[in-house]
Protein backbone atom coordinates (compact mmCIF):
# COMPACT_ATOMS: atom_id res chain seq x y z
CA UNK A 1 31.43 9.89 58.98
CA UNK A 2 32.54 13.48 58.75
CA UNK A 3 29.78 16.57 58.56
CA UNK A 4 31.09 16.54 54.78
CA UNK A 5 29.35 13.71 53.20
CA UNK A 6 26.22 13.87 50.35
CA UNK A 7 23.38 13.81 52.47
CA UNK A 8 22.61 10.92 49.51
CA UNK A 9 25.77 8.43 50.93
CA UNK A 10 24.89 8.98 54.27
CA UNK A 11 22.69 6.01 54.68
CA UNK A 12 24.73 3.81 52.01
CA UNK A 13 25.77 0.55 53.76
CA UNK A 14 29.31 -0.18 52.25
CA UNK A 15 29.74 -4.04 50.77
CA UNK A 16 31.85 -5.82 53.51
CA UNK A 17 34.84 -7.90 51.89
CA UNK A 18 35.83 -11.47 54.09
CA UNK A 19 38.60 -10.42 56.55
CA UNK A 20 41.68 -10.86 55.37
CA UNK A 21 43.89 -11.58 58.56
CA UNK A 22 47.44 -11.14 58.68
CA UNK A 23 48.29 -14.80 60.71
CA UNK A 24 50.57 -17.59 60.47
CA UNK A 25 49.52 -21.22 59.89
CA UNK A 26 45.91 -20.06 59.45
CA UNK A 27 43.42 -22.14 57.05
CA UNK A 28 41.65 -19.57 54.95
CA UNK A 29 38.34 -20.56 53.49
CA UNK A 30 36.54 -17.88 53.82
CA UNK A 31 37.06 -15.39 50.59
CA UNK A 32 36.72 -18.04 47.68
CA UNK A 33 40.14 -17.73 46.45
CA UNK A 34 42.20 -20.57 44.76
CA UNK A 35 44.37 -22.72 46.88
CA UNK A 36 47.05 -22.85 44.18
CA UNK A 37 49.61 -20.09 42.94
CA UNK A 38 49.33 -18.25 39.59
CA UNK A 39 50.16 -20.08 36.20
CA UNK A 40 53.79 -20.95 36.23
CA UNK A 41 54.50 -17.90 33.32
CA UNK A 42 52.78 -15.31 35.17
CA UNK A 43 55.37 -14.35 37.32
CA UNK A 44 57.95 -14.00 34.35
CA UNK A 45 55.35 -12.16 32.73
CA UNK A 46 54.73 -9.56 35.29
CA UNK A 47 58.56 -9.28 35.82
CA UNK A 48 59.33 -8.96 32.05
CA UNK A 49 55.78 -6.19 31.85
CA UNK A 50 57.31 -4.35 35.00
CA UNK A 51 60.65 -2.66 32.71
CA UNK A 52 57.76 -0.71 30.71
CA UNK A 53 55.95 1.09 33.95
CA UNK A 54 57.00 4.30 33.05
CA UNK A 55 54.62 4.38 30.25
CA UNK A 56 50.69 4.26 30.37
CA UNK A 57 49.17 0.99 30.09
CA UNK A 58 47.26 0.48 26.47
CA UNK A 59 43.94 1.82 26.84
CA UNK A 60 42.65 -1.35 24.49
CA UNK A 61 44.13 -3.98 26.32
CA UNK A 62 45.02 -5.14 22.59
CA UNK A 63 46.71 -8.37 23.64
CA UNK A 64 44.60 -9.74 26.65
CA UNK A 65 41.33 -8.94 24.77
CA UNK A 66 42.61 -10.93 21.68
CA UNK A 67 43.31 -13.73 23.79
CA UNK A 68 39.95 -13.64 25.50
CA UNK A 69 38.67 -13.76 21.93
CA UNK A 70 40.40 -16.71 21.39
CA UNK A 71 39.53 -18.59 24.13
CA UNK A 72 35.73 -17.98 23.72
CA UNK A 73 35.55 -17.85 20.27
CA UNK A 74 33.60 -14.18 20.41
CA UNK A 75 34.89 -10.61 18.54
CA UNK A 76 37.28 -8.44 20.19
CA UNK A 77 33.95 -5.89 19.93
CA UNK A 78 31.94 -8.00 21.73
CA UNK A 79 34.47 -8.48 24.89
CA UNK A 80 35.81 -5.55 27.42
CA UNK A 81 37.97 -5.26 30.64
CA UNK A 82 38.07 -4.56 34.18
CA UNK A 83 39.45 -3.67 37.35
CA UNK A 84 37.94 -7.21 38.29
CA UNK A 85 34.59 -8.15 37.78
CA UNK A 86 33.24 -5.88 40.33
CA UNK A 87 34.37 -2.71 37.73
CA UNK A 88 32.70 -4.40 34.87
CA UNK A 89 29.29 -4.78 37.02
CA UNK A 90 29.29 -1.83 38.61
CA UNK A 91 29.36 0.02 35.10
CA UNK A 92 27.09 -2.37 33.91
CA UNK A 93 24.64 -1.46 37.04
CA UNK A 94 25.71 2.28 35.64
CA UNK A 95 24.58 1.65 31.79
CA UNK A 96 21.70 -0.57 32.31
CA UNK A 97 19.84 -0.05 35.45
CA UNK A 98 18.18 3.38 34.87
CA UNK A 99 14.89 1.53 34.96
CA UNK A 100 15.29 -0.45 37.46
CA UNK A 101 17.05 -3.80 38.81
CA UNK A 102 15.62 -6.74 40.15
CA UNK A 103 17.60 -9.64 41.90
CA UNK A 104 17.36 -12.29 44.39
CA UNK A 105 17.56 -11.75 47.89
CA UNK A 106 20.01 -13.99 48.35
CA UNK A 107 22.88 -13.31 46.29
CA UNK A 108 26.48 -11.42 45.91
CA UNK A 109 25.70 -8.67 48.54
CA UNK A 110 27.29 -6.24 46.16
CA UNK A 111 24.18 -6.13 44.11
CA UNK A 112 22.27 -3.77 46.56
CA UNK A 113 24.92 -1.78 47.44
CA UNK A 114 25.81 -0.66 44.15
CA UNK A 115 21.68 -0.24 43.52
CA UNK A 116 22.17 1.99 46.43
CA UNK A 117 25.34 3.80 45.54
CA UNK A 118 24.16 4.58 42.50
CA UNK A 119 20.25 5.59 43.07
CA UNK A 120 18.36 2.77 41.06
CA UNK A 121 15.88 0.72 42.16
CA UNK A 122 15.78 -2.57 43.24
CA UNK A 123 13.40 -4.85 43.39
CA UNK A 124 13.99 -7.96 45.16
CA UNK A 125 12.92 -11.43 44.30
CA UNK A 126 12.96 -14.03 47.21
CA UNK A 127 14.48 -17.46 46.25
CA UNK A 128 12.06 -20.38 47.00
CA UNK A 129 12.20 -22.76 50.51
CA UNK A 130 15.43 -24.67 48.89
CA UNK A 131 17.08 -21.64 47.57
CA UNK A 132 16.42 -21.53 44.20
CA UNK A 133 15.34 -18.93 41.16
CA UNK A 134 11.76 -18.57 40.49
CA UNK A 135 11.62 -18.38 36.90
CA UNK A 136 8.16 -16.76 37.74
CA UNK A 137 9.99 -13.32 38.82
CA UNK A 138 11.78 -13.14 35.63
CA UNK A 139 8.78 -12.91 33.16
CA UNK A 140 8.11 -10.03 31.17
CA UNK A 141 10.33 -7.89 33.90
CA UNK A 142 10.55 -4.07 32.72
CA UNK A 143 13.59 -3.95 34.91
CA UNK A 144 17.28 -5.18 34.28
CA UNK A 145 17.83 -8.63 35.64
CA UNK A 146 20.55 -9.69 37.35
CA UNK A 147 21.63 -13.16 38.34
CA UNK A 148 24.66 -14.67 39.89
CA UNK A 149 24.92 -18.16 38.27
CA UNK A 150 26.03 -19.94 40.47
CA UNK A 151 24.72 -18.06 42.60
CA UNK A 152 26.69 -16.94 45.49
CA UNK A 153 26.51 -17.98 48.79
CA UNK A 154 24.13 -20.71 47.73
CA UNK A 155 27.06 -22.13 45.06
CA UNK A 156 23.34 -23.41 43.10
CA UNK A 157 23.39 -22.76 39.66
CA UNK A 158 20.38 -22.42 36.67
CA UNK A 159 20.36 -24.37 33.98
CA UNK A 160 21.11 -23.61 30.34
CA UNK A 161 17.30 -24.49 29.66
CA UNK A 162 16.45 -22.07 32.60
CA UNK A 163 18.45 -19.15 31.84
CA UNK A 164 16.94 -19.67 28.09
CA UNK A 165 13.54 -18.85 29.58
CA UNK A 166 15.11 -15.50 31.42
CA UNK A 167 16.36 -14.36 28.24
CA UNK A 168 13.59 -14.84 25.68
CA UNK A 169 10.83 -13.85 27.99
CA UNK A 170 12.73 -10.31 28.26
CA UNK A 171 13.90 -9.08 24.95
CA UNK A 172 13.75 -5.32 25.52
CA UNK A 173 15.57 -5.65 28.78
CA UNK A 174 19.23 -6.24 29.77
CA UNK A 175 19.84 -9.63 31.53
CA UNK A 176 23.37 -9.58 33.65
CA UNK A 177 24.57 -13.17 33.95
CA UNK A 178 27.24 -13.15 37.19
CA UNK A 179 29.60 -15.82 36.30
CA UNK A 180 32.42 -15.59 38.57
CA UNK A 181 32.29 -19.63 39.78
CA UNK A 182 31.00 -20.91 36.21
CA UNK A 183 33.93 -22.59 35.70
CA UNK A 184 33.42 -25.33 38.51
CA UNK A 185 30.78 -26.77 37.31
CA UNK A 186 27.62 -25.02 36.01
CA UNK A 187 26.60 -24.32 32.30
CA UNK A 188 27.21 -20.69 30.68
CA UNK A 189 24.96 -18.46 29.07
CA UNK A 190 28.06 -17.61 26.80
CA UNK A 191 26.14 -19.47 23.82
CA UNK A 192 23.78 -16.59 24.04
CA UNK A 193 26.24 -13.82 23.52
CA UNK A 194 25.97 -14.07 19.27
CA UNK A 195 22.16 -14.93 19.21
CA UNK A 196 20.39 -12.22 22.01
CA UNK A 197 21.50 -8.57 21.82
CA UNK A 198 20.49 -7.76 25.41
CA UNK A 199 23.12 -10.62 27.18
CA UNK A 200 26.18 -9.77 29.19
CA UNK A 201 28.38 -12.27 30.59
CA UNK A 202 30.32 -10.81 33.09
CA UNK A 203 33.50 -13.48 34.49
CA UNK A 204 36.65 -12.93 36.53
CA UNK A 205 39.96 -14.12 37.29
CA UNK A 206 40.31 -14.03 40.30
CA UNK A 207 38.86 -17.87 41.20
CA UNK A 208 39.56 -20.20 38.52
CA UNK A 209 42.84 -18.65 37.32
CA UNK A 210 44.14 -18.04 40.89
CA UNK A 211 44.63 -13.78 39.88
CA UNK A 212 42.47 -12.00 42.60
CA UNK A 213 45.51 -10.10 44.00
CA UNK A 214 45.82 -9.05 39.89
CA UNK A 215 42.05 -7.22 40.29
CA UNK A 216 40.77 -8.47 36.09
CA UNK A 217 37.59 -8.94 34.99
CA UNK A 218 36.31 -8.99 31.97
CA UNK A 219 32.84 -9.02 30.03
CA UNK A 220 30.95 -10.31 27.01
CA UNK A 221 27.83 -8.97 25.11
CA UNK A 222 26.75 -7.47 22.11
CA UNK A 223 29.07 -4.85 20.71
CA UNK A 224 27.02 -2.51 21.56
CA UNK A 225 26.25 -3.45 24.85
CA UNK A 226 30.39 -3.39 24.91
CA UNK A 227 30.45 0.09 23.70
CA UNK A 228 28.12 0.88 26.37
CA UNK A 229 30.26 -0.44 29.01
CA UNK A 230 33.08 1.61 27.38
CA UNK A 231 31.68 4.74 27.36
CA UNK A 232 31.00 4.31 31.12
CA UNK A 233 34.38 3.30 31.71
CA UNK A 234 36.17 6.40 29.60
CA UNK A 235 34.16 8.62 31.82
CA UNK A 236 35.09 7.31 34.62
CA UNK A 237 38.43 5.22 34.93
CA UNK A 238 39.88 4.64 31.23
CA UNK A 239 43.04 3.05 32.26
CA UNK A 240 41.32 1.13 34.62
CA UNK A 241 43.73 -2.62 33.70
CA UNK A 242 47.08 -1.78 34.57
CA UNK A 243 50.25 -3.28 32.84
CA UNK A 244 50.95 -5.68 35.57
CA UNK A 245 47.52 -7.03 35.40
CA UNK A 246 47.12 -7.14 31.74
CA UNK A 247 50.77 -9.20 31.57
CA UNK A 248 49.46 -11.60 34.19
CA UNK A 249 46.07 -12.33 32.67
CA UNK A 250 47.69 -13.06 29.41
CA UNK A 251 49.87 -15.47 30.60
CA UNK A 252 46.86 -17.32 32.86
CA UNK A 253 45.26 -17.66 29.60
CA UNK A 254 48.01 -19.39 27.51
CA UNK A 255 48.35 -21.80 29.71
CA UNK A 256 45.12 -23.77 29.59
CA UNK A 257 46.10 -27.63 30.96
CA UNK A 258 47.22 -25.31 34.31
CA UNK A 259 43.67 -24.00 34.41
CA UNK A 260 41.98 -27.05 33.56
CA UNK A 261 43.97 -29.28 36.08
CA UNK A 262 43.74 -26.59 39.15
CA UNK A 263 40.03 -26.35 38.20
CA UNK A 264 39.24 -30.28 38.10
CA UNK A 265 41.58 -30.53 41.27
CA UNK A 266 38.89 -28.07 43.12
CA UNK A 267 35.35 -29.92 41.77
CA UNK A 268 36.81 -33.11 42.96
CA UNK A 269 38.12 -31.78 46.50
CA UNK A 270 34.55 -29.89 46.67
CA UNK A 271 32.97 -33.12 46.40
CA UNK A 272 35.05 -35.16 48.44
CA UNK A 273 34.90 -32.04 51.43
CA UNK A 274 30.46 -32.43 50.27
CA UNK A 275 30.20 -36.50 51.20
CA UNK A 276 32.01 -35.54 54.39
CA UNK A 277 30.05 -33.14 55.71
CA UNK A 278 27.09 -34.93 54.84
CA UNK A 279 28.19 -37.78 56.18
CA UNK A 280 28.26 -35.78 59.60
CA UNK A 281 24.73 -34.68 59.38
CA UNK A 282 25.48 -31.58 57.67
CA UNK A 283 23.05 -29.68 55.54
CA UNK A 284 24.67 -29.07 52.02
CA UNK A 285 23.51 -27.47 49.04
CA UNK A 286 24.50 -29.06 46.00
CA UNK A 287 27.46 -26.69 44.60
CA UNK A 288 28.35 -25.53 41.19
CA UNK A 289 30.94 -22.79 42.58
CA UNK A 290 34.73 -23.40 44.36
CA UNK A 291 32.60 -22.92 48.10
CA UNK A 292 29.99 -25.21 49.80
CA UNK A 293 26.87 -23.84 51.88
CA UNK A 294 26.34 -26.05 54.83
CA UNK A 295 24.33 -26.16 58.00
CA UNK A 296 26.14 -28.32 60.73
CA UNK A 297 23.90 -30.23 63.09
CA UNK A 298 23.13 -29.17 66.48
CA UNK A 299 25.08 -25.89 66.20
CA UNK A 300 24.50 -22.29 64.88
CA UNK A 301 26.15 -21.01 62.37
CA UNK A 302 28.06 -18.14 64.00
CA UNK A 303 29.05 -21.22 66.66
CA UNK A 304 30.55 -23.54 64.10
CA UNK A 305 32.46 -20.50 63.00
CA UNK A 306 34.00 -18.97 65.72
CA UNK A 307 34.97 -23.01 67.09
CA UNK A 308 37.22 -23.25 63.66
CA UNK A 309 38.39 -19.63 64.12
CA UNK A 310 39.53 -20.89 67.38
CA UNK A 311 41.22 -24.14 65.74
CA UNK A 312 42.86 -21.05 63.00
CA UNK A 313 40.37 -22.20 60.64
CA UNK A 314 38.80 -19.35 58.61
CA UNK A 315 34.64 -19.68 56.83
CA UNK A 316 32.43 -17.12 56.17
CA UNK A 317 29.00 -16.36 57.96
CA UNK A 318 26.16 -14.09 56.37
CA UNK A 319 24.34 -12.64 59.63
CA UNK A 320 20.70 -12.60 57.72
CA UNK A 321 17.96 -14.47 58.63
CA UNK A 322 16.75 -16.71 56.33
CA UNK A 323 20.68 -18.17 56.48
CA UNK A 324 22.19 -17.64 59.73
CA UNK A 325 22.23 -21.28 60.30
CA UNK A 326 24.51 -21.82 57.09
CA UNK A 327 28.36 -20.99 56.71
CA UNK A 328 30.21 -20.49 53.29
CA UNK A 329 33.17 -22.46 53.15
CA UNK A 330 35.57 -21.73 50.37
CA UNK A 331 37.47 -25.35 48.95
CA UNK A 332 41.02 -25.23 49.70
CA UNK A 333 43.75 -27.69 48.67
CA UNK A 334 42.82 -31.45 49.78
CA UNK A 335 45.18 -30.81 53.24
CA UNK A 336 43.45 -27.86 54.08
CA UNK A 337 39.73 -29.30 53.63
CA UNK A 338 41.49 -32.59 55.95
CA UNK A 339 42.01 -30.58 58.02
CA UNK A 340 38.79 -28.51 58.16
CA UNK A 341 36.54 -32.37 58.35
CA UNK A 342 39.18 -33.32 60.89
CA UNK A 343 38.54 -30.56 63.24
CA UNK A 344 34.90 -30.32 62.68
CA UNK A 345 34.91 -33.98 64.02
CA UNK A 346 36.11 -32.60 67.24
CA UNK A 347 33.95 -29.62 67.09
CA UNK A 348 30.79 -31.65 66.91
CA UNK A 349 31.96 -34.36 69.41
């Protein structure tokens, strides 16, 4: 670091991205993206938005936002956009965590580094033996409370029932609901959007409508937790969903049966990919998300990793203790995750 930096950011520890190698014939599963291309009208989208880049993209997002609305039934006042759902929780960390934060210990490792970036405090809540929530940390919090659901690396998810009990036993306090894998499997706190005045949804599309080269985000809540949001984003980055982007996500979202068949292609390879693993003595959580979190017998988790990086397979591998026997391994198309059981046979033998 130079002799320039805040004496504040000198300690920060930056979030640290998957790597993102530059190599032929390599099997990526290591950053959660989708194994399949955009929605066939993106690209003519983009192409067609591209003739217009001379001009400032609209500030409102007019179009995208009123097909958000559509798709989740909510006001265009109650929905707002990002530079991917990072933006949207990092100004959310912004508006609502002046009072504190509290989260689990194992989750998105974002989480502490914007707590950090920003100054706020964190308080963190351990997940039990099996990885789970305890509802018991959530009760009558005078913090905001955030939660990945599903939660990320574990790919577990709460209930409907169980984020019910977050929400109502913390009226005066903001709950941030992390959905960036709902769609693979686990239930929404959407419903909660029109009823509770302190929920924000916060989604993405960069997983399950294969746009995370596009950077959009997006978030729902009360209007006036949107007009929170808003005034932290016009004070910081108002054009922050450039014309590109905005074309693209438009065009993901009219084209639903592409989204729903790309989506039910990855629960059932992520199932297949979980009986496999298991049936080679494999610890796996049970996974609402597009990644599994597995322990493989008789071999540490940085082991099993490098071994596939040797065999150009790419996973991910969280060096923290409670973990470091587990990988995260992102589902891929069914060929790729062949491929993966195929040389972990080999591996193991």
């Amino acid at each position: 670091m130079s002799r320039f930096l805040s004496d504040r950011l000198q300690s920060l520890a930056p979030y640290v991205p998957g790597e993102q190698p530059k190599v032929s014939n390599l099997i990526k599963l290591n950053t959660n993206e989708s194994p399949f291309s955009p929605a066939p009208g993106v690209t003519e989208a983009v192409k067609e938005a591209a003739g217009s880049l001379q001009l400032y993209n609209d500030l409102s997002a007019s179009r995208l936002v009123g097909l958000l609305s559509d798709t989740y039934g909510l006001e265009k006042s109650q929905i707002a956009v990002g530079n991917g759902s990072d933006e949207m929780l990092a100004f959310a960390f912004q508006a609502f965590g002046g009072h504190g934060l509290i989260f689990p210990d194992i989750t998105y490792g974002f989480y502490p580094v914007w707590a950090n970036l920003y100054g706020l405090d964190a308080k963190i809540a351990p997940l039990d033996a099996d990885f789970n929530v305890d509802l018991r940390d959530y009760r009558g919090n005078d913090r905001c409370i955030v939660l990945a659901n599903p939660n990320a690396p574990t790919g577990k998810a709460l209930t409907i029932l169980e984020m019910a009990e977050i929400v109502e036993n913390n009226p005066d306090q903001v709950v941030i609901v992390d959905e960036a894998y709902v769609d693979f499997g686990a239930e929404s706190a959407l419903a909660f959007v029109p009823q509770y005045e302190n929920v924000l949804v916060v989604r993405t599309f960069s997983k399950s409508r294969q746009l995370a080269g596009a950077r959009l985000g997006f978030a729902m809540g009360h209007e006036k937790l949107i007009d929170d949001l808003n005034r932290v984003r016009y004070s910081f980055h108002p054009y922050n969903v450039n014309t590109l982007t905005q074309a693209a996500g438009a065009a993901a979202l009219e084209d639903p049966r592409y989204f729903e068949a790309c989506r039910k292609s990855i629960i059932e390879t992520r199932e297949w990919t979980r009986e496999q693993l298991l049936s080679l003595g494999f610890r796996v959580l049970p996974s609402s998300a597009n990644f599994l979190f597995a322990a493989a017998p008789g071999v540490s988790g940085p082991e099993y990793q490098q071994r596939l990086r040797e065999r150009n397979i790419l996973i991910r591998h969280f060096d923290l203790p409670r973990i470091r026997d587990f990988n995260r391994i992102t589902i891929g198309s069914r060929e790729q995750m062949e491929a993966l059981i195929q040389a972990t046979k080999e591996l193991l033998a």
